[in-house]
N, C-alpha and C. Protein backbone atom coordinates (compact mmCIF):
# COMPACT_ATOMS: atom_id res chain seq x y z
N UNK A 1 11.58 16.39 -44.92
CA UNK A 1 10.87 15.15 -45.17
C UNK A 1 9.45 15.27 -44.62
N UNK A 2 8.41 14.49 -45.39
CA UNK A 2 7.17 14.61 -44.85
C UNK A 2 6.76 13.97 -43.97
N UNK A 3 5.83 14.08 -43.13
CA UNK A 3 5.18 13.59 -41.79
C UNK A 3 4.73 11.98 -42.51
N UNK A 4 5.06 11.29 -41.96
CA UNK A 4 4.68 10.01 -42.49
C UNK A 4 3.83 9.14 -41.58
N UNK A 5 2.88 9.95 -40.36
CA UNK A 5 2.20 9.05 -39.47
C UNK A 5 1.16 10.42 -39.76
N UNK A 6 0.76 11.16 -40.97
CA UNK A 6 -0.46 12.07 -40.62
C UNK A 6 -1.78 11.13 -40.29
N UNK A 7 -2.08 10.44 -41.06
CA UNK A 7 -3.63 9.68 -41.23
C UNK A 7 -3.51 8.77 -39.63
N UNK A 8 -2.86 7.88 -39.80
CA UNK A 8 -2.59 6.66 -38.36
C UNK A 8 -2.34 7.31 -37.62
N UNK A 9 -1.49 7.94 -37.53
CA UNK A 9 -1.20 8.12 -35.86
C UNK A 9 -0.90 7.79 -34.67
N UNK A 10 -0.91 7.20 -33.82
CA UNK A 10 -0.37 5.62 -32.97
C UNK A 10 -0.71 4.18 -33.76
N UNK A 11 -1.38 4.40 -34.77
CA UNK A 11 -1.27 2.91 -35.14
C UNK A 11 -0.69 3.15 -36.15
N UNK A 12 0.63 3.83 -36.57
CA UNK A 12 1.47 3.86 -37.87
C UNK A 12 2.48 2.67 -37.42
N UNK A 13 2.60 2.03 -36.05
CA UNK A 13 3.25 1.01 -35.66
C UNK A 13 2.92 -0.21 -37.04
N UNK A 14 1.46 -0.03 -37.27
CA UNK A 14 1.05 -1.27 -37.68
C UNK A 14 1.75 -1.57 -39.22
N UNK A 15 2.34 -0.24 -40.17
CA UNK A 15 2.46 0.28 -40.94
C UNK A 15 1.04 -0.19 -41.83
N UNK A 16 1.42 -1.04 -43.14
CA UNK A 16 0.02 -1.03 -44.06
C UNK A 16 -0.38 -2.24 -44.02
N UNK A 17 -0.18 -3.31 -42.74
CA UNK A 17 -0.85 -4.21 -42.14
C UNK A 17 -2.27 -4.05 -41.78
N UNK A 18 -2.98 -5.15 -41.71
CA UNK A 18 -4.28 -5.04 -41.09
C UNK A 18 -5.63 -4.60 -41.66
N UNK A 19 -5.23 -3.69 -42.33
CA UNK A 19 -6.66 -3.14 -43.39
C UNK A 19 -6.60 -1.86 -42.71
N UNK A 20 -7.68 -0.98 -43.27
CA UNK A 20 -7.68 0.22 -43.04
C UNK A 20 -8.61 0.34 -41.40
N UNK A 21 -9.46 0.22 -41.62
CA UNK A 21 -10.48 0.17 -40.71
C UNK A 21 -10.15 -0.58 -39.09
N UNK A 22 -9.23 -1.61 -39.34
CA UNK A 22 -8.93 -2.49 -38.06
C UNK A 22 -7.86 -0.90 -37.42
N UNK A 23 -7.03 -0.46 -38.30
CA UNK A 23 -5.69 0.49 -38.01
C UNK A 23 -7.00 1.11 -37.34
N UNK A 24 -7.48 2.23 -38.34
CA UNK A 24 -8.83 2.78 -37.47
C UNK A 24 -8.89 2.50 -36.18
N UNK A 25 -9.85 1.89 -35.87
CA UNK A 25 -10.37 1.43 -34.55
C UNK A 25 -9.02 1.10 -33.56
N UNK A 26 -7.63 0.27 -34.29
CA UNK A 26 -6.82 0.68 -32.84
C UNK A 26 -6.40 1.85 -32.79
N UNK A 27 -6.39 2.69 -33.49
CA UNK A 27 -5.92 4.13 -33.52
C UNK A 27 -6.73 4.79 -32.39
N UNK A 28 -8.15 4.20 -32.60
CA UNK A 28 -9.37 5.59 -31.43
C UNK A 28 -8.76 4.68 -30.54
N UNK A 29 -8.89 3.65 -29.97
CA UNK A 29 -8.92 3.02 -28.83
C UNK A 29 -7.16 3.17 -28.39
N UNK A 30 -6.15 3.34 -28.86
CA UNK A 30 -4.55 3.56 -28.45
C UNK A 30 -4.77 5.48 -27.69
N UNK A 31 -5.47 5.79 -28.59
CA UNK A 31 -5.62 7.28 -28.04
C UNK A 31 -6.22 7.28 -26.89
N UNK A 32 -7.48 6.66 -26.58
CA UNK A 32 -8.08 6.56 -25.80
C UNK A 32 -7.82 6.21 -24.01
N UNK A 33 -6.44 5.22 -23.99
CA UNK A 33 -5.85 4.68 -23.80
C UNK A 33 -4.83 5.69 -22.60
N UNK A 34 -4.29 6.49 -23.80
CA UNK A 34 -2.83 7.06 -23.04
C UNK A 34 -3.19 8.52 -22.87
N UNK A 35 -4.93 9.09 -22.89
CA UNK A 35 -5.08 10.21 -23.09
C UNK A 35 -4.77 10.42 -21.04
N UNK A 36 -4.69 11.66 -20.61
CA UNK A 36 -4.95 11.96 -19.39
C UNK A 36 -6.00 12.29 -19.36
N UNK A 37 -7.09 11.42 -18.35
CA UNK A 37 -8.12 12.08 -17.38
C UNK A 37 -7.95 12.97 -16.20
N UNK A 38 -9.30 13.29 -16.13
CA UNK A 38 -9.40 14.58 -14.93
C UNK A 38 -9.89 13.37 -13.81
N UNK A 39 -8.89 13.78 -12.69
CA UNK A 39 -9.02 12.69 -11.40
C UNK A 39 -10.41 12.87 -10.59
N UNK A 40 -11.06 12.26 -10.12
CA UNK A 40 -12.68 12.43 -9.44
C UNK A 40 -12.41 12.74 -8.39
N UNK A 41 -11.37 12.76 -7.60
CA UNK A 41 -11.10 13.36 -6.28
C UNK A 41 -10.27 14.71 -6.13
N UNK A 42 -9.10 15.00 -6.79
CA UNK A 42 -8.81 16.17 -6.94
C UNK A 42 -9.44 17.18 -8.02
N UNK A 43 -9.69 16.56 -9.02
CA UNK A 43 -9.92 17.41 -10.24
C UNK A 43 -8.59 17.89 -11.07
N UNK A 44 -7.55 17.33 -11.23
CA UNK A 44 -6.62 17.74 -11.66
C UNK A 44 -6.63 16.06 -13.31
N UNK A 45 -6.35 17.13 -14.27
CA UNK A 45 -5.98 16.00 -15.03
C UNK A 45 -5.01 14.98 -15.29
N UNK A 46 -4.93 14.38 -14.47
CA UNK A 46 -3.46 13.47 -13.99
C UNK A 46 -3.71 12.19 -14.21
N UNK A 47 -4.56 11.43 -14.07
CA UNK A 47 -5.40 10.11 -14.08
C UNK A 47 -4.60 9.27 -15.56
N UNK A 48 -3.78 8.56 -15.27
CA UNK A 48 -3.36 7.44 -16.42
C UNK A 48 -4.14 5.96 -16.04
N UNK A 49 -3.54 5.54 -17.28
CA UNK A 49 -3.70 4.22 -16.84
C UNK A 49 -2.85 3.26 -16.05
N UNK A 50 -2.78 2.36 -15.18
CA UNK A 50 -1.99 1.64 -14.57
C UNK A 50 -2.42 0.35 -15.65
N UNK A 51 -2.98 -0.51 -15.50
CA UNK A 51 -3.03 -1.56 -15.81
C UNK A 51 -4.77 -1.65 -16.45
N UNK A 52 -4.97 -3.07 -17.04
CA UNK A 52 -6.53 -2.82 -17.41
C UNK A 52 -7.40 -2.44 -16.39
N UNK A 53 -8.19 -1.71 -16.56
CA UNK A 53 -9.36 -1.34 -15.62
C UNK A 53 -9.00 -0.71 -14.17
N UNK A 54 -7.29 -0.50 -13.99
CA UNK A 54 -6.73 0.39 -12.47
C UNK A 54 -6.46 1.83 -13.54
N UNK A 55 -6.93 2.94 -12.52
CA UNK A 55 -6.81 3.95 -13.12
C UNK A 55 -6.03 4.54 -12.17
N UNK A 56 -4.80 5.55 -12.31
CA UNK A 56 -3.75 6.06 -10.93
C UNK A 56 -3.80 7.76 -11.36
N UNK A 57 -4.03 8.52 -10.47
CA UNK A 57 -3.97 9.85 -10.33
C UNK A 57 -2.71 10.20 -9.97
N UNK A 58 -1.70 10.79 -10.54
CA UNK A 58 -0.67 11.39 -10.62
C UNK A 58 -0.26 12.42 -9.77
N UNK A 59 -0.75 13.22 -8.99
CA UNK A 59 -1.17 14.17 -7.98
C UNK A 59 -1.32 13.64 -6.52
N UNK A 60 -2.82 12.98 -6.73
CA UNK A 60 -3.17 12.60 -5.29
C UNK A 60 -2.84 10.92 -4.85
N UNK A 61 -2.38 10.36 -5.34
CA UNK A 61 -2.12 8.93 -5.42
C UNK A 61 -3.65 8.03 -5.46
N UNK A 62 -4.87 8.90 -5.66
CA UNK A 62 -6.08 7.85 -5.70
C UNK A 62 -6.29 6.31 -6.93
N UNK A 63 -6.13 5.54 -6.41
CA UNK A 63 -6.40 4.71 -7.52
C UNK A 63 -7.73 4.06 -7.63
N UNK A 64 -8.94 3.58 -8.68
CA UNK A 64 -9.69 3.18 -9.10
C UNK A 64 -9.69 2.28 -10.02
N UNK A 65 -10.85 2.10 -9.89
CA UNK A 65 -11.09 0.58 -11.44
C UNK A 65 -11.74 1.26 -12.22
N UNK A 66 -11.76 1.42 -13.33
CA UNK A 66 -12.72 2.13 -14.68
C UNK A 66 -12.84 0.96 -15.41
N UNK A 67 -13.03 1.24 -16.64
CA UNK A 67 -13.30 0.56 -18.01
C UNK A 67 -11.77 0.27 -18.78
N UNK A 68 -11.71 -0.67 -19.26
CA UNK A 68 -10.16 -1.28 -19.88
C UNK A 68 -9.67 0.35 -21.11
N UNK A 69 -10.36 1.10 -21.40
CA UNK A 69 -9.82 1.75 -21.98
C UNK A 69 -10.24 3.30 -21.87
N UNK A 70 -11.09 3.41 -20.88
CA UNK A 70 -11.39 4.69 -20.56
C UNK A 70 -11.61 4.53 -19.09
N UNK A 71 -11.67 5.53 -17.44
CA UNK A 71 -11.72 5.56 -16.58
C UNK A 71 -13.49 5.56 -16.29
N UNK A 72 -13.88 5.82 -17.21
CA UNK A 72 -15.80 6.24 -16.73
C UNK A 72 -16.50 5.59 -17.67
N UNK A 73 -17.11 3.97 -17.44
CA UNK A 73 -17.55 3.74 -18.80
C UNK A 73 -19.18 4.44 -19.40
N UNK A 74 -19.44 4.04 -19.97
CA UNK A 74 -21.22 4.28 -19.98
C UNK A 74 -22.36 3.94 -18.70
N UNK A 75 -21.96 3.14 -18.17
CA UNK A 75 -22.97 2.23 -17.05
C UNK A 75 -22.25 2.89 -15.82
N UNK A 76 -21.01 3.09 -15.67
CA UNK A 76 -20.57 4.29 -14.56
C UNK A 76 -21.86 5.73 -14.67
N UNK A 77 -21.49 6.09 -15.46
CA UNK A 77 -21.66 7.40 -15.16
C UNK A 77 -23.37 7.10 -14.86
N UNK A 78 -24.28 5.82 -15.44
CA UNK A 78 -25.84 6.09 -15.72
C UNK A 78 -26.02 5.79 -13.89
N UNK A 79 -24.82 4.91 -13.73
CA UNK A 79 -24.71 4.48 -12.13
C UNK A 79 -24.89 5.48 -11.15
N UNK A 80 -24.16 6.12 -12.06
CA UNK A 80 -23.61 7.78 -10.78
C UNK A 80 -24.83 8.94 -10.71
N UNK A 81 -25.43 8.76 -12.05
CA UNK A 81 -26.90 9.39 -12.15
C UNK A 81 -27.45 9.30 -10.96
N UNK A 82 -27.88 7.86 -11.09
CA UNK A 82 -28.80 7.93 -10.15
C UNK A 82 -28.78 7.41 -9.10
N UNK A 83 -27.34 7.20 -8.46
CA UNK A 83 -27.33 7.65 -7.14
C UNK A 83 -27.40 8.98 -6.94
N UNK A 84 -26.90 10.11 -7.53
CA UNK A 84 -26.80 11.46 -6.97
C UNK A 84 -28.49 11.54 -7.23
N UNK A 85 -29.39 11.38 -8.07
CA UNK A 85 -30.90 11.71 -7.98
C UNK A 85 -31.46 10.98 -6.83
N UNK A 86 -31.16 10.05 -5.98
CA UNK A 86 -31.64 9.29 -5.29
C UNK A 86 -31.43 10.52 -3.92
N UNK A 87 -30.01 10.55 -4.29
CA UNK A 87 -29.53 11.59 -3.16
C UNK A 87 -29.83 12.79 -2.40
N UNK A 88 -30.36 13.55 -3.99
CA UNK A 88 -30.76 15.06 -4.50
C UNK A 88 -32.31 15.01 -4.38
N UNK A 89 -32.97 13.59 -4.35
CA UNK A 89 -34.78 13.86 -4.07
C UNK A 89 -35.09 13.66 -5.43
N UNK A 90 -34.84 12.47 -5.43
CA UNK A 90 -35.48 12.19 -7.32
C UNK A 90 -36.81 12.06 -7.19
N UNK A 91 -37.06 12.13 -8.52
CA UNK A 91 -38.52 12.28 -8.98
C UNK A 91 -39.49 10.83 -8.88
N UNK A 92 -40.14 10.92 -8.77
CA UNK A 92 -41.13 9.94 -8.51
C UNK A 92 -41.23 8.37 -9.70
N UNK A 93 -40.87 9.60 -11.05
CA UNK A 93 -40.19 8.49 -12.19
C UNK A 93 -39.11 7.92 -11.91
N UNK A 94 -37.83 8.10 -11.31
CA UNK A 94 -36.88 8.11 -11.05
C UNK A 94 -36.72 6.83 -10.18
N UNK A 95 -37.78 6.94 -8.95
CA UNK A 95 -37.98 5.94 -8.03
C UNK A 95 -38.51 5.21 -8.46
N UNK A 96 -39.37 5.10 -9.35
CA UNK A 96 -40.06 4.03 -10.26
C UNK A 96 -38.89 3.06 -10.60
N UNK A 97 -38.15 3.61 -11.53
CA UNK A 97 -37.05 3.15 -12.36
C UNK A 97 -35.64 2.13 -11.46
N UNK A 98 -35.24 2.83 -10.38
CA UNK A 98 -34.37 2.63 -9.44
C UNK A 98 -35.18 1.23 -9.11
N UNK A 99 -36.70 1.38 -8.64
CA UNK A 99 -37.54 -0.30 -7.67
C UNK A 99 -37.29 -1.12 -8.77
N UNK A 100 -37.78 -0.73 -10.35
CA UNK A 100 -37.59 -1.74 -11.12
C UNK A 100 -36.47 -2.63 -11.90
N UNK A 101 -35.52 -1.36 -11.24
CA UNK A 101 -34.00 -2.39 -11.39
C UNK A 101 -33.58 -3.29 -10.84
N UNK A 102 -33.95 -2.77 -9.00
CA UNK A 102 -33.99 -3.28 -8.24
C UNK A 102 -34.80 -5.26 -8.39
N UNK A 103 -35.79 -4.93 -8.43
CA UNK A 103 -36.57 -5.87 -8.92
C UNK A 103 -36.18 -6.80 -9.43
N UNK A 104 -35.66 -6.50 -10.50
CA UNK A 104 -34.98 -7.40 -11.89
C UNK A 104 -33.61 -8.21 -11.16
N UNK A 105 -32.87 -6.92 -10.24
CA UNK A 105 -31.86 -7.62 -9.82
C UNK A 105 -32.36 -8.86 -9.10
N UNK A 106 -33.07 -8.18 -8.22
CA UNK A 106 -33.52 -9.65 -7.40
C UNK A 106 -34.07 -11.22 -7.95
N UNK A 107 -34.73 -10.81 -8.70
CA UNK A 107 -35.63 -11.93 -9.64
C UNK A 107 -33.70 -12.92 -10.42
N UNK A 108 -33.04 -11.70 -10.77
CA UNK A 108 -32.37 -12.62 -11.27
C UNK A 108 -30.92 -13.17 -10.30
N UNK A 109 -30.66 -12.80 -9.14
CA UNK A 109 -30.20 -13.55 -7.91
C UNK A 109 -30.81 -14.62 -7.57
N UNK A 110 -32.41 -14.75 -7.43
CA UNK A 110 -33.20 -16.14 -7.28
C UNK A 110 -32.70 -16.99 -8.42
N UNK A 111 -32.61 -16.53 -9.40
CA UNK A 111 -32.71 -17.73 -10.69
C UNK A 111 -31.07 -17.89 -10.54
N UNK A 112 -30.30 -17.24 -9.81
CA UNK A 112 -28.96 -17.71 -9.93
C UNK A 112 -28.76 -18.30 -9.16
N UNK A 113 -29.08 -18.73 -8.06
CA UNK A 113 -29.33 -19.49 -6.68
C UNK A 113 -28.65 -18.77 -5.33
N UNK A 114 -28.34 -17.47 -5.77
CA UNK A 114 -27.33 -16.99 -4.88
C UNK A 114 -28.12 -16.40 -3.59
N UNK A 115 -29.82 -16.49 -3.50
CA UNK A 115 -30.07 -16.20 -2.64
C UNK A 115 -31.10 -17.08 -2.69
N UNK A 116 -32.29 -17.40 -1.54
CA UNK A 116 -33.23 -18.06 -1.48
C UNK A 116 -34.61 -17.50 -1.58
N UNK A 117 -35.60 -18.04 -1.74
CA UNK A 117 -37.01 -17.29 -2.15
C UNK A 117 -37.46 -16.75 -0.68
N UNK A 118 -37.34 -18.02 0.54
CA UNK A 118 -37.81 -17.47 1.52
C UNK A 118 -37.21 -16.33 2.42
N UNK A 119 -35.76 -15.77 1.82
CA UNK A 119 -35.35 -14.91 2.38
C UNK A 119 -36.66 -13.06 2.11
């Protein structure tokens, strides 16, 4: 008998519900999901998911918060940039960039009231 989940793949659950494209997109994101990551503290690929956004290493028992469907989202890793350049003797652009985030953060803590001007 023939393979009857070639195209879907975890979303052959859905069978020919939904439209093509919705199956799609839960298909990348179900994969995405139950794939194993490589753990940031051992380096071993063990890293599942526990729950949304807890990520559990299988090996070393480390647990973390990631992204609801991947452990490292986009804004992690730009995060992790540039602390390690901050770390490593970043460049003068670099420090530019870091004050003017900085900046922005602050400006928008004032407008949230969470801190005061005269601080």
């Amino acid at each position: 008998m023939a393979k009857r989940t070639q195209k879907v793949g975890v979303a052959a659950r859905f069978g020919p519900r939904y439209g093509v494209s919705v199956r799609r997109n839960a298909a990348k994101v179900l994969r995405k999901k139950s794939k194993k990551y490589t753990c940031p503290v051992c380096q071993y690929p063990r890293v599942t998911r526990g729950a949304v956004g807890i990520w559990n290493c299988g090996k070393c028992s480390h647990s973390f918060a990631g992204g609801a469907w991947e452990p490292f989202t986009r804004a992690s890793d730009a995060n992790n940039r540039i602390i390690r350049r901050s770390v490593d003797g970043a460049s003068a652009s670099d420090m530019a960039l870091i004050a003017q985030q900085k900046a922005i953060d602050y400006e928008r803590a004032i407008a949230e009231g969470e801190i005061s001007e005269e601080e």
